[in-house]
Each structure stands twice: as C-alpha cells, then as structure tokens.
PDB file of N, CA and C in Angstrom:
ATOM      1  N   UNK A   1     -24.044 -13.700   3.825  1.00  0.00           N
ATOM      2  CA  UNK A   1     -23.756 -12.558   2.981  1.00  0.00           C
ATOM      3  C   UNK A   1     -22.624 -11.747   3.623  1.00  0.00           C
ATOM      4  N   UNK A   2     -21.797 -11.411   2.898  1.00  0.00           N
ATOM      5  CA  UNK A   2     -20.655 -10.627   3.499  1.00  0.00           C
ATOM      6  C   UNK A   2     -20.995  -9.286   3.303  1.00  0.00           C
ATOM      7  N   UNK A   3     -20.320  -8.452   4.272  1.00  0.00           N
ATOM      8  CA  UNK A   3     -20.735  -6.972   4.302  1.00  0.00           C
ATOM      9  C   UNK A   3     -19.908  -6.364   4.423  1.00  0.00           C
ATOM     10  N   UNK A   4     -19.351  -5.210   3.772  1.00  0.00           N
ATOM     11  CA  UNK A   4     -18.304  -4.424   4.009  1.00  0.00           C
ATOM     12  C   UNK A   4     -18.167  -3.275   5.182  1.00  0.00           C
ATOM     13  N   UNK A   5     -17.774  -2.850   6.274  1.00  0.00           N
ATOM     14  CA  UNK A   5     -17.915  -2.253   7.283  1.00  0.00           C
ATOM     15  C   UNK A   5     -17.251  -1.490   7.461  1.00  0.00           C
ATOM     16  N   UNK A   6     -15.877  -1.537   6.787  1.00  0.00           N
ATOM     17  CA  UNK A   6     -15.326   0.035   7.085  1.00  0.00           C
ATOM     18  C   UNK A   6     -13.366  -0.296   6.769  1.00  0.00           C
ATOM     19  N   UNK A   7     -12.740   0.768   6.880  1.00  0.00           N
ATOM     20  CA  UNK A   7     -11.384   0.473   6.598  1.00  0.00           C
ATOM     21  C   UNK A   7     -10.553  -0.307   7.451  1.00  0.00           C
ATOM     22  N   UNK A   8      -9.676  -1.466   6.732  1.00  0.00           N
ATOM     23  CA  UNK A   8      -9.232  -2.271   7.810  1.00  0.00           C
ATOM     24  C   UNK A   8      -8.130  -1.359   9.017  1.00  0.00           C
ATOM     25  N   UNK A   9      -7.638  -0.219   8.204  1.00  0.00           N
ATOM     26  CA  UNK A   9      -6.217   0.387   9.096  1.00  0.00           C
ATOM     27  C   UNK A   9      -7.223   1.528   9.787  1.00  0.00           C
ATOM     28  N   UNK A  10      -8.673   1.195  10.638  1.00  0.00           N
ATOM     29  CA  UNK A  10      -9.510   2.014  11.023  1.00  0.00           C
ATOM     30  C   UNK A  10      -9.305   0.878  12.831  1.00  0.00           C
ATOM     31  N   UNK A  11      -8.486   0.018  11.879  1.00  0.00           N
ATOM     32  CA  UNK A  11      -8.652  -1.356  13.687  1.00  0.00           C
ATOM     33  C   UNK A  11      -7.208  -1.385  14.210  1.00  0.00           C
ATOM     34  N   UNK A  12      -6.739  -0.946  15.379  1.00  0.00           N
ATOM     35  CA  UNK A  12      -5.626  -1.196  15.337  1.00  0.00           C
ATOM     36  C   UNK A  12      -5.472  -2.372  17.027  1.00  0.00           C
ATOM     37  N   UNK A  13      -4.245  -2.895  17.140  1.00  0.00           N
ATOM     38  CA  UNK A  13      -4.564  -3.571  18.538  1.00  0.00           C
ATOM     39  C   UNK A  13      -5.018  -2.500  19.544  1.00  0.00           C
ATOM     40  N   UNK A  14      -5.417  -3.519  20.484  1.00  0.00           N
ATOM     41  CA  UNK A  14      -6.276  -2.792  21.683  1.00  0.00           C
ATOM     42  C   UNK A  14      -7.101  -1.626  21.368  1.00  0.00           C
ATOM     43  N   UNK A  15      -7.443  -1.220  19.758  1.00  0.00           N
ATOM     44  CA  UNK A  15      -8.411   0.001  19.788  1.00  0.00           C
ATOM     45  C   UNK A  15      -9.260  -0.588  18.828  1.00  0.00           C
ATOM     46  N   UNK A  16     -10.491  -1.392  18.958  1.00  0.00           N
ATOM     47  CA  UNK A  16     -11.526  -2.157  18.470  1.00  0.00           C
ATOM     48  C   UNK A  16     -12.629  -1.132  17.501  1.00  0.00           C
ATOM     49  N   UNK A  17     -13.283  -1.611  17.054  1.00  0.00           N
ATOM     50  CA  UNK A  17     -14.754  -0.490  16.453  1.00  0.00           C
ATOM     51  C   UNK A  17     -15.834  -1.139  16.531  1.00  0.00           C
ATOM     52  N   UNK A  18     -16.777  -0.455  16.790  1.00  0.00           N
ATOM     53  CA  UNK A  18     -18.292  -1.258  16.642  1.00  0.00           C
ATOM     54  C   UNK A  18     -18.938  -0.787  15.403  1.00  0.00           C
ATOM     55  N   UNK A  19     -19.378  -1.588  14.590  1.00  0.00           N
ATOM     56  CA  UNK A  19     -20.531  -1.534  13.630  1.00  0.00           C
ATOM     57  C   UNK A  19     -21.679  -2.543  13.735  1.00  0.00           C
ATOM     58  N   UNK A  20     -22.798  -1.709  12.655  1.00  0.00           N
ATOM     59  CA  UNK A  20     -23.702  -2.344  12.624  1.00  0.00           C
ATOM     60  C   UNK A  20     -24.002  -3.248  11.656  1.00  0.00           C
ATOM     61  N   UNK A  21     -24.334  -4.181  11.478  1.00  0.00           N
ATOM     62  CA  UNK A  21     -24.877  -4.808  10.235  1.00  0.00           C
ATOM     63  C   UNK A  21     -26.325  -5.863  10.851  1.00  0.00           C
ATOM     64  N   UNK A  22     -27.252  -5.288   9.709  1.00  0.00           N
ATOM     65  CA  UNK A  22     -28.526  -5.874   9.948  1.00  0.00           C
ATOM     66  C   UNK A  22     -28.758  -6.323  11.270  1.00  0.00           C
ATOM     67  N   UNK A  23     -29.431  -5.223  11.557  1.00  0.00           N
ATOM     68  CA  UNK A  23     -29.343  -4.948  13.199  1.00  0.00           C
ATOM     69  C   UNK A  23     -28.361  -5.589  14.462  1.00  0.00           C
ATOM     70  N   UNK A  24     -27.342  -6.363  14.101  1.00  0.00           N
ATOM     71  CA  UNK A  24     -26.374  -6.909  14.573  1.00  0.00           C
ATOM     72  C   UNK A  24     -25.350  -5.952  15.213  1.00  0.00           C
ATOM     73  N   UNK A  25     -24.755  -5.900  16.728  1.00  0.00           N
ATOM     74  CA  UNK A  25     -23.866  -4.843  16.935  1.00  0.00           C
ATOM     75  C   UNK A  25     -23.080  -6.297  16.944  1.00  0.00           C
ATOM     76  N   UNK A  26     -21.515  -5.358  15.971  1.00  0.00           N
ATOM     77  CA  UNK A  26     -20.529  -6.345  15.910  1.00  0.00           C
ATOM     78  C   UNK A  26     -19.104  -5.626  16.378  1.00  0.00           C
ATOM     79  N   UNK A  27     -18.245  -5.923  17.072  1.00  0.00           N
ATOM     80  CA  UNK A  27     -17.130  -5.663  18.018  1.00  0.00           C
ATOM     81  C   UNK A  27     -15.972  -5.958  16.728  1.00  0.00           C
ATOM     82  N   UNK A  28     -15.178  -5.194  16.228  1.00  0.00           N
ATOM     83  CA  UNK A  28     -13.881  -5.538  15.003  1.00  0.00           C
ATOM     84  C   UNK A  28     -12.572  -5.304  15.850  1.00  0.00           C
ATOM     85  N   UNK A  29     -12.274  -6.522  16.308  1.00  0.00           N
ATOM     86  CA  UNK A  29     -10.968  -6.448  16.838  1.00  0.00           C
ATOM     87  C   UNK A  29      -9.943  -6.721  15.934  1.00  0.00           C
ATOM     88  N   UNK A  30      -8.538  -7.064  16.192  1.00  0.00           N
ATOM     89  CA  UNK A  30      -7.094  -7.093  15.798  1.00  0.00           C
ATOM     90  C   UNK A  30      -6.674  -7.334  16.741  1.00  0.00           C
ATOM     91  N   UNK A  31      -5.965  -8.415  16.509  1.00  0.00           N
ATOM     92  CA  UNK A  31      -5.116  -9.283  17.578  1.00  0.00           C
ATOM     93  C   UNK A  31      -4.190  -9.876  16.861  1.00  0.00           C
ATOM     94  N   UNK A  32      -2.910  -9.628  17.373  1.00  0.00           N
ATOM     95  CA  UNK A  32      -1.514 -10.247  16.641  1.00  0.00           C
ATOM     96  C   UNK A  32      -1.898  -9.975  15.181  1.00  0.00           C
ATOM     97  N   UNK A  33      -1.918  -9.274  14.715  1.00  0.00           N
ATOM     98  CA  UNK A  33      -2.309  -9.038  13.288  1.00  0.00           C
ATOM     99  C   UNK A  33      -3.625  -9.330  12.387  1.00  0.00           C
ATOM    100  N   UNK A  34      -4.099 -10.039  13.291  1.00  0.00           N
ATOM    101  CA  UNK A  34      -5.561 -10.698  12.401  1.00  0.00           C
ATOM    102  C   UNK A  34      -6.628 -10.091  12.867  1.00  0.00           C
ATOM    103  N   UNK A  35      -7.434  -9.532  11.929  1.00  0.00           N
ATOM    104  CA  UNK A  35      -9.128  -9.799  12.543  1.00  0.00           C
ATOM    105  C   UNK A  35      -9.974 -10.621  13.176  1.00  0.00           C
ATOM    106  N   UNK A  36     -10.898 -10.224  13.821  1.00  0.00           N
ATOM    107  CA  UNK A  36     -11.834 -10.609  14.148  1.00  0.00           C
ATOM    108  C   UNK A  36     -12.892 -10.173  14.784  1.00  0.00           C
ATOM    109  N   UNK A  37     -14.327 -10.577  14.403  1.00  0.00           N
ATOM    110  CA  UNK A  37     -15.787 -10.158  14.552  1.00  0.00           C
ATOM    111  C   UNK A  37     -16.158 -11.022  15.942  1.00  0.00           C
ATOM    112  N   UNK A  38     -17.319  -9.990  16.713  1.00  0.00           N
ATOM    113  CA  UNK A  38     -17.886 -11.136  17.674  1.00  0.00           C
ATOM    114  C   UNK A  38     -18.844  -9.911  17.973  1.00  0.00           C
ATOM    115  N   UNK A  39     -19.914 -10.852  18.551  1.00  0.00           N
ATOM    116  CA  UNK A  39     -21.097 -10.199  19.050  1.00  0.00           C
ATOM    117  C   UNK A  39     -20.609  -8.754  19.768  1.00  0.00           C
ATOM    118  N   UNK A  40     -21.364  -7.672  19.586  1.00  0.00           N
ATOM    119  CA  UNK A  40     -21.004  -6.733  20.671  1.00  0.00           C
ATOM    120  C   UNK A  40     -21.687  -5.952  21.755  1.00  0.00           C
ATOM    121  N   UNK A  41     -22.516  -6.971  22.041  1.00  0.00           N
ATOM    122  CA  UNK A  41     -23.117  -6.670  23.007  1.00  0.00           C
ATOM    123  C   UNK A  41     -23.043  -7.830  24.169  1.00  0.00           C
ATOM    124  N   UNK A  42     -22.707  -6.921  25.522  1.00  0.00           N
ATOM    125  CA  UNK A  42     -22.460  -8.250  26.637  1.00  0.00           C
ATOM    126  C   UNK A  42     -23.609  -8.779  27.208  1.00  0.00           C
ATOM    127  N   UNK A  43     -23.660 -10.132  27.190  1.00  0.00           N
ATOM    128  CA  UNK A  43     -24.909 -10.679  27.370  1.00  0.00           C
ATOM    129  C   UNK A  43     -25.364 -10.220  28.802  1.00  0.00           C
ATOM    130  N   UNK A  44     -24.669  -9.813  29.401  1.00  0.00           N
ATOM    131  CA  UNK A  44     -25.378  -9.524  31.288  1.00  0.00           C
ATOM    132  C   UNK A  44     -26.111  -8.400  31.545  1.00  0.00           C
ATOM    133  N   UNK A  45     -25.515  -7.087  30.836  1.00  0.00           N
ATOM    134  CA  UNK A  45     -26.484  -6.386  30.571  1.00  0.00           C
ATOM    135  C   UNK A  45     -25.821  -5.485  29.765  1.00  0.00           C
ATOM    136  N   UNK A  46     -26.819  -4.298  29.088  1.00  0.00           N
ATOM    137  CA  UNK A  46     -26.548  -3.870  27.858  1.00  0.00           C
ATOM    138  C   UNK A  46     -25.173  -3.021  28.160  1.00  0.00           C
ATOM    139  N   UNK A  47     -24.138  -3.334  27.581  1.00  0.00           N
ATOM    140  CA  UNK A  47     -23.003  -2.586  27.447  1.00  0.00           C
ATOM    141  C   UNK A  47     -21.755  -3.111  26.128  1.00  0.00           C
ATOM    142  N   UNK A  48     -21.627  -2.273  25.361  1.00  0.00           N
ATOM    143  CA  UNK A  48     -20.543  -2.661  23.798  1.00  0.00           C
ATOM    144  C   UNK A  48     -19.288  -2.591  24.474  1.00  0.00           C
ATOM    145  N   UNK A  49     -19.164  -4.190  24.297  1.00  0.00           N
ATOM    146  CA  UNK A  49     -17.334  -5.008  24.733  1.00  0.00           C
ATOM    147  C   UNK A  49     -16.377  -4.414  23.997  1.00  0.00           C
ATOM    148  N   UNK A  50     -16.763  -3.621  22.657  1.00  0.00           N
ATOM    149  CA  UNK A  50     -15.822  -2.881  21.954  1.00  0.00           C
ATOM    150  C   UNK A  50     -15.240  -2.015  22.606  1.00  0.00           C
ATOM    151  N   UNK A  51     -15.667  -1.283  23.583  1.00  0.00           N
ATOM    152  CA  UNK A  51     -15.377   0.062  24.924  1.00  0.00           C
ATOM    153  C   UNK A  51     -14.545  -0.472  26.054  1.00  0.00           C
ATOM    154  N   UNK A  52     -15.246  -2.034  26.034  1.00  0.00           N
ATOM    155  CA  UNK A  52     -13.726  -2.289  27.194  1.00  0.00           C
ATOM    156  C   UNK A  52     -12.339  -2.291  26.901  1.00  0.00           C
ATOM    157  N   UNK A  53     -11.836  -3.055  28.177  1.00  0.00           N
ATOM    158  CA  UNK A  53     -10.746  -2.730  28.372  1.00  0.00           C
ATOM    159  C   UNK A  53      -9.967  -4.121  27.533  1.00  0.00           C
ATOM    160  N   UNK A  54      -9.357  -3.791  26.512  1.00  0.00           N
ATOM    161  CA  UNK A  54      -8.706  -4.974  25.520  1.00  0.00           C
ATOM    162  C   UNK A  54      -6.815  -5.759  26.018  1.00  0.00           C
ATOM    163  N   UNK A  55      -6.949  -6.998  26.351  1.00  0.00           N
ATOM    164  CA  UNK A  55      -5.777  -7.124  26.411  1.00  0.00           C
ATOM    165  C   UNK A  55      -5.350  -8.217  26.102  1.00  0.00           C
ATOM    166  N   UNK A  56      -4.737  -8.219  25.205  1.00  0.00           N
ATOM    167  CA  UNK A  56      -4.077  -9.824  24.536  1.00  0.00           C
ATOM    168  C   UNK A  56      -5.277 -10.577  23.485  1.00  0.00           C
ATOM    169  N   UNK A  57      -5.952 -11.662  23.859  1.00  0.00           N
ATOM    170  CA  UNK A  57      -7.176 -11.972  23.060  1.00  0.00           C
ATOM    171  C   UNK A  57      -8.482 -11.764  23.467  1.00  0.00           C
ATOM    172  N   UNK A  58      -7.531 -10.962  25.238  1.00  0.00           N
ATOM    173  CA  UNK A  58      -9.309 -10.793  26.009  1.00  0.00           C
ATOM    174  C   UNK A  58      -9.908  -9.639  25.853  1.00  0.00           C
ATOM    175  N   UNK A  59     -11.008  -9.110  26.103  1.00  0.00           N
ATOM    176  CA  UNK A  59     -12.076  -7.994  26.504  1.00  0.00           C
ATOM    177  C   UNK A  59     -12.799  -8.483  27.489  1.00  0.00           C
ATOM    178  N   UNK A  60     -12.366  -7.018  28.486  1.00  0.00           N
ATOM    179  CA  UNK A  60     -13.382  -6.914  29.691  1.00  0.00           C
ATOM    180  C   UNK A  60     -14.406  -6.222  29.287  1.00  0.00           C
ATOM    181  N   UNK A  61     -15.986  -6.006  29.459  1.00  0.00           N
ATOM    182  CA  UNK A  61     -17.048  -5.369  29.348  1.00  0.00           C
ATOM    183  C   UNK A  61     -16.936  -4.065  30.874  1.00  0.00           C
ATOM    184  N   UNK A  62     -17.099  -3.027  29.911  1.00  0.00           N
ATOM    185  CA  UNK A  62     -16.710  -1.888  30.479  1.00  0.00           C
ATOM    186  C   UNK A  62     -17.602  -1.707  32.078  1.00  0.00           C
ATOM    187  N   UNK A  63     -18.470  -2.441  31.968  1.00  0.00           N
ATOM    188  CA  UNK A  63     -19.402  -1.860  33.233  1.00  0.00           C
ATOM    189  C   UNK A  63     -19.521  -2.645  34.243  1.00  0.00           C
ATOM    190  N   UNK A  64     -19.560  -4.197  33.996  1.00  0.00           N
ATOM    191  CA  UNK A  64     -19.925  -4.856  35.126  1.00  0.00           C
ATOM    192  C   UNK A  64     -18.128  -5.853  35.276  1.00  0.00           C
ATOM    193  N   UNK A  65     -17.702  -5.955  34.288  1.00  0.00           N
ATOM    194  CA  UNK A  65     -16.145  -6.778  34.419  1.00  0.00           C
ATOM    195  C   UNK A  65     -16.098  -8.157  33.494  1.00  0.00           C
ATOM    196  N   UNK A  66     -17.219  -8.368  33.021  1.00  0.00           N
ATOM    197  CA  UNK A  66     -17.575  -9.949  32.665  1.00  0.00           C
ATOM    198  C   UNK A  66     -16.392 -10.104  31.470  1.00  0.00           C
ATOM    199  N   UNK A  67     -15.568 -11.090  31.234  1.00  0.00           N
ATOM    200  CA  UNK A  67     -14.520 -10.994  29.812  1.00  0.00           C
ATOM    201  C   UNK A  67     -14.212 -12.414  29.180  1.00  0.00           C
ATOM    202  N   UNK A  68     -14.435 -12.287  27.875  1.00  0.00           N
ATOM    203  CA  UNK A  68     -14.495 -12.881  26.694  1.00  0.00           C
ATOM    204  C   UNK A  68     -13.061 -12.872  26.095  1.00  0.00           C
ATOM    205  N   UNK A  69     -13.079 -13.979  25.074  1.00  0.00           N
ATOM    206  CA  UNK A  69     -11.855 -14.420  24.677  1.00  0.00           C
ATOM    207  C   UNK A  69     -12.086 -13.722  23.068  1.00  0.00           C
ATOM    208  N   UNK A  70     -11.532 -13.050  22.645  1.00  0.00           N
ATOM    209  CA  UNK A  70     -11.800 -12.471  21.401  1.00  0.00           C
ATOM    210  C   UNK A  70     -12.243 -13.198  20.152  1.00  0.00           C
ATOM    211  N   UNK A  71     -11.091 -14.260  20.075  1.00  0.00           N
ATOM    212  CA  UNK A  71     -11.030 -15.508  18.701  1.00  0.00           C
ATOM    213  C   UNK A  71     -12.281 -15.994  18.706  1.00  0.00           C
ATOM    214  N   UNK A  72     -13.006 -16.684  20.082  1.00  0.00           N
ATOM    215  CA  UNK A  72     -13.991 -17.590  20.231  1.00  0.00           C
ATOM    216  C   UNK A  72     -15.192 -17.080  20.897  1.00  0.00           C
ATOM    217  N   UNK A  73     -15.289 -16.482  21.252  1.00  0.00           N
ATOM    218  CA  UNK A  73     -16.124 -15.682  21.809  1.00  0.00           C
ATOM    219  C   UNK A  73     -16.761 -16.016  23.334  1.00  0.00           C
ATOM    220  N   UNK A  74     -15.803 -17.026  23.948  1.00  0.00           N
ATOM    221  CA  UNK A  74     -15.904 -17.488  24.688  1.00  0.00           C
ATOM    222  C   UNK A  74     -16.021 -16.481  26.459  1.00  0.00           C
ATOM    223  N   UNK A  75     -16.650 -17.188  27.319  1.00  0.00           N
ATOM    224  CA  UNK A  75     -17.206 -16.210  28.205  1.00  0.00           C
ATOM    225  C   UNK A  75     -15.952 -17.168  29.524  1.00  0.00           C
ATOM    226  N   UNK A  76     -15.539 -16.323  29.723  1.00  0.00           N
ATOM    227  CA  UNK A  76     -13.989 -16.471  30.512  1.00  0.00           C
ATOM    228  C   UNK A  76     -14.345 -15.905  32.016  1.00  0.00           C
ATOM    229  N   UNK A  77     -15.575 -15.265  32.559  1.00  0.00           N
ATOM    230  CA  UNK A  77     -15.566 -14.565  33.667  1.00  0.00           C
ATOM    231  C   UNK A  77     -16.687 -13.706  33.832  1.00  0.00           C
ATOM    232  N   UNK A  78     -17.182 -14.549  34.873  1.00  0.00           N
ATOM    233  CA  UNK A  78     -18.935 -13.933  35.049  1.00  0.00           C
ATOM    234  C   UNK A  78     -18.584 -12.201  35.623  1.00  0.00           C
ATOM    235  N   UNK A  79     -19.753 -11.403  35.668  1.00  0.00           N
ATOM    236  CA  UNK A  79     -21.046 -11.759  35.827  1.00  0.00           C
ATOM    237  C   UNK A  79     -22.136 -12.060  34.466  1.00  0.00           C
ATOM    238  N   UNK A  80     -21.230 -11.969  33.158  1.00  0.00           N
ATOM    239  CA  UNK A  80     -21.906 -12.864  31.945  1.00  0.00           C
ATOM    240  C   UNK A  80     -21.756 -14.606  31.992  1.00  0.00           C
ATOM    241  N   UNK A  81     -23.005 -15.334  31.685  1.00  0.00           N
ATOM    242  CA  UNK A  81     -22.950 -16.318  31.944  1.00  0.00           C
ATOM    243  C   UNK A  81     -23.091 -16.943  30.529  1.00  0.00           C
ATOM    244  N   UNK A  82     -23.045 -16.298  29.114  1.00  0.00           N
ATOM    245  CA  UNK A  82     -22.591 -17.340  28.283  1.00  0.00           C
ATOM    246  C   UNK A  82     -21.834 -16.656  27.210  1.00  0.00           C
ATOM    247  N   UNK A  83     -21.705 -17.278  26.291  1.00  0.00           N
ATOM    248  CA  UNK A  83     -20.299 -16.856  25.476  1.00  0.00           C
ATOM    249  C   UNK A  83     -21.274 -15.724  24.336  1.00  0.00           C
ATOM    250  N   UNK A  84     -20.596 -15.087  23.665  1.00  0.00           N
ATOM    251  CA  UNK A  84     -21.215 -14.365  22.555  1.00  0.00           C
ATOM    252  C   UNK A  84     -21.327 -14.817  21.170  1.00  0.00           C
ATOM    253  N   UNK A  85     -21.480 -14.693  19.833  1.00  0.00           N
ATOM    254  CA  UNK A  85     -20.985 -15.014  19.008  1.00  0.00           C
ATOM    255  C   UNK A  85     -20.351 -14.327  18.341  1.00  0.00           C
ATOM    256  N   UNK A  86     -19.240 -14.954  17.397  1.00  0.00           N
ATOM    257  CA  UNK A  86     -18.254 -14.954  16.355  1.00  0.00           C
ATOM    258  C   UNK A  86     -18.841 -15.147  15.123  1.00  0.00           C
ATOM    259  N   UNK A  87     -18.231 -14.117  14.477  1.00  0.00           N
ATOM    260  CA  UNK A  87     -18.425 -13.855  12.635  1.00  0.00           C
ATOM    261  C   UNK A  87     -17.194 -14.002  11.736  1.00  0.00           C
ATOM    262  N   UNK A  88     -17.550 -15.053  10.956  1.00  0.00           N
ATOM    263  CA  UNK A  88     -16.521 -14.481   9.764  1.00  0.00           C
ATOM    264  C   UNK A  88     -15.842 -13.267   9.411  1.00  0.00           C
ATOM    265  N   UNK A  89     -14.496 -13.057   9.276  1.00  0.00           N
ATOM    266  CA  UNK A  89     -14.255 -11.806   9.116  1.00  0.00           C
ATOM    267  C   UNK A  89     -13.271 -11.709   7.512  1.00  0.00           C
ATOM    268  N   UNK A  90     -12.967 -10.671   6.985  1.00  0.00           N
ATOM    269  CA  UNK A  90     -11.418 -10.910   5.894  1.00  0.00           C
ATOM    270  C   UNK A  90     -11.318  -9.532   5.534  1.00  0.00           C
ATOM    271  N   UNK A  91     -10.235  -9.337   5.124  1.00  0.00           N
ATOM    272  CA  UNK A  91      -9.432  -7.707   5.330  1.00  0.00           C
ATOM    273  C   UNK A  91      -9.521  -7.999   3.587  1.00  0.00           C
ATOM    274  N   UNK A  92      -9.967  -7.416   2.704  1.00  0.00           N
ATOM    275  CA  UNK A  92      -9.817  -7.769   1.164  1.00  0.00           C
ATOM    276  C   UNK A  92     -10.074  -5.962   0.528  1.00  0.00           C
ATOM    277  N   UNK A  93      -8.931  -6.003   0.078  1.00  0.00           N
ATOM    278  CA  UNK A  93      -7.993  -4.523  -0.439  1.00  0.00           C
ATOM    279  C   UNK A  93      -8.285  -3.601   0.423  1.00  0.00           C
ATOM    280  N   UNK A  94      -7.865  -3.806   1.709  1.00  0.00           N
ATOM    281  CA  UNK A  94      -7.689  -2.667   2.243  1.00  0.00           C
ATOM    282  C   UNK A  94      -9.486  -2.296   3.101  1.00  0.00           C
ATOM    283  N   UNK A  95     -10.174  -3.756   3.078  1.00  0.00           N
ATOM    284  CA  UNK A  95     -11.361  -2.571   3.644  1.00  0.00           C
ATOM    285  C   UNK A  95     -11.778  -4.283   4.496  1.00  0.00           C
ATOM    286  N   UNK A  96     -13.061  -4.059   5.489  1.00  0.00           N
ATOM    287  CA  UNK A  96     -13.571  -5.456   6.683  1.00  0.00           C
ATOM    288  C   UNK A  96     -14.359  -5.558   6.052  1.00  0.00           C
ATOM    289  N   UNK A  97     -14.104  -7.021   5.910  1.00  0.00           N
ATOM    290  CA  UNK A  97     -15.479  -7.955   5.176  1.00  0.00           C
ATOM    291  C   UNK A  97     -16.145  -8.727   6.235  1.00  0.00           C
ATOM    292  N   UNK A  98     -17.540  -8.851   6.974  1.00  0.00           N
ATOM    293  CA  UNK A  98     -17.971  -9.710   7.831  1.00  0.00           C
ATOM    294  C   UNK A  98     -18.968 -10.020   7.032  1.00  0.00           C
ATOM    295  N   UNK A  99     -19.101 -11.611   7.469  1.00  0.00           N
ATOM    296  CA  UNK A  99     -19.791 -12.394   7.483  1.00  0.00           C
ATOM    297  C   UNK A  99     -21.550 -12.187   7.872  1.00  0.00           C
ATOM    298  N   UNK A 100     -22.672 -12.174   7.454  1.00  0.00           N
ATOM    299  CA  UNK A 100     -24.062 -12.461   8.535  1.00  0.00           C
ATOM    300  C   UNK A 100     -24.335 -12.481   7.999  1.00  0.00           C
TER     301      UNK A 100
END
C-alpha cells in the first residue's frame, strides 16, 4: 500500500526527514535528485539515521558511527552488523509516496 508522507520539496540533499507509517520509522532521503526510503532506525542501538551525518549516498548514525549506503540499505561499517531495509518510494505531484 502506498502512503503519502509529506511534501517532496520538504527533502532536500543532505537534509533527510523521518516519518512514520504503520508503526514503521522511515528515513526520506534525496540523493542526486532522486528519492529514497530506508528503515530509520539503526539496528545497533536505538538512534534515527535521518539525524546523521549525510554524505553522498552514505549516512552515519548519529551516536555510535555505524553507516549505511542510502540506495540499498546496505550496512558499510560496524558497530551495526546488518543492513536496514529499503522502501519503494515516488515523488507524484509534488508530494512522497512510500511503499509498506
């Protein structure tokens, strides 16, 4: 089911948003122009990757350092030891459509 979450020109690079959908915290990045959704919570311990520090396709998790690849959700650098997940995303008139 797709869910509408908020205005797309609300995401800009390196300044991410967190929403919720069905109890899901989801991280809305922009990278090189495109969206994208991924889990937002770091699996090592509780802290929203949306707050880190964003650079290029990566996010560092603000507290312990652990960083993920934005596109894939891939886990690039402990002290998280597995990747997060990725959501469907689409920018349709002007507002974020995710996927769950």
């Amino acid at each position: 089911m797709w869910h509408d979450v908020g205005a797309a020109d609300e995401v800009a690079e390196e300044e991410p948003i967190s929403v919720k959908v069905a109890d899901q915290e989801i991280g809305i990045y922009r990278v090189g122009g495109k969206l994208y959704a991924m889990e937002d919570i770091c699996p090592h311990a509780y802290a929203l990757l949306s707050m880190g520090f964003v650079e290029g396709e990566e996010v560092e998790c603000p507290l312990h350092g652990a960083l993920f690849h934005i596109p894939t959700g891939k886990c690039l650098a402990e002290p998280a030891d597995r990747d997060v997940a990725t959501f469907p995303v689409r920018e349709e008139n002007g507002r974020i459509m995710v996927e769950v």
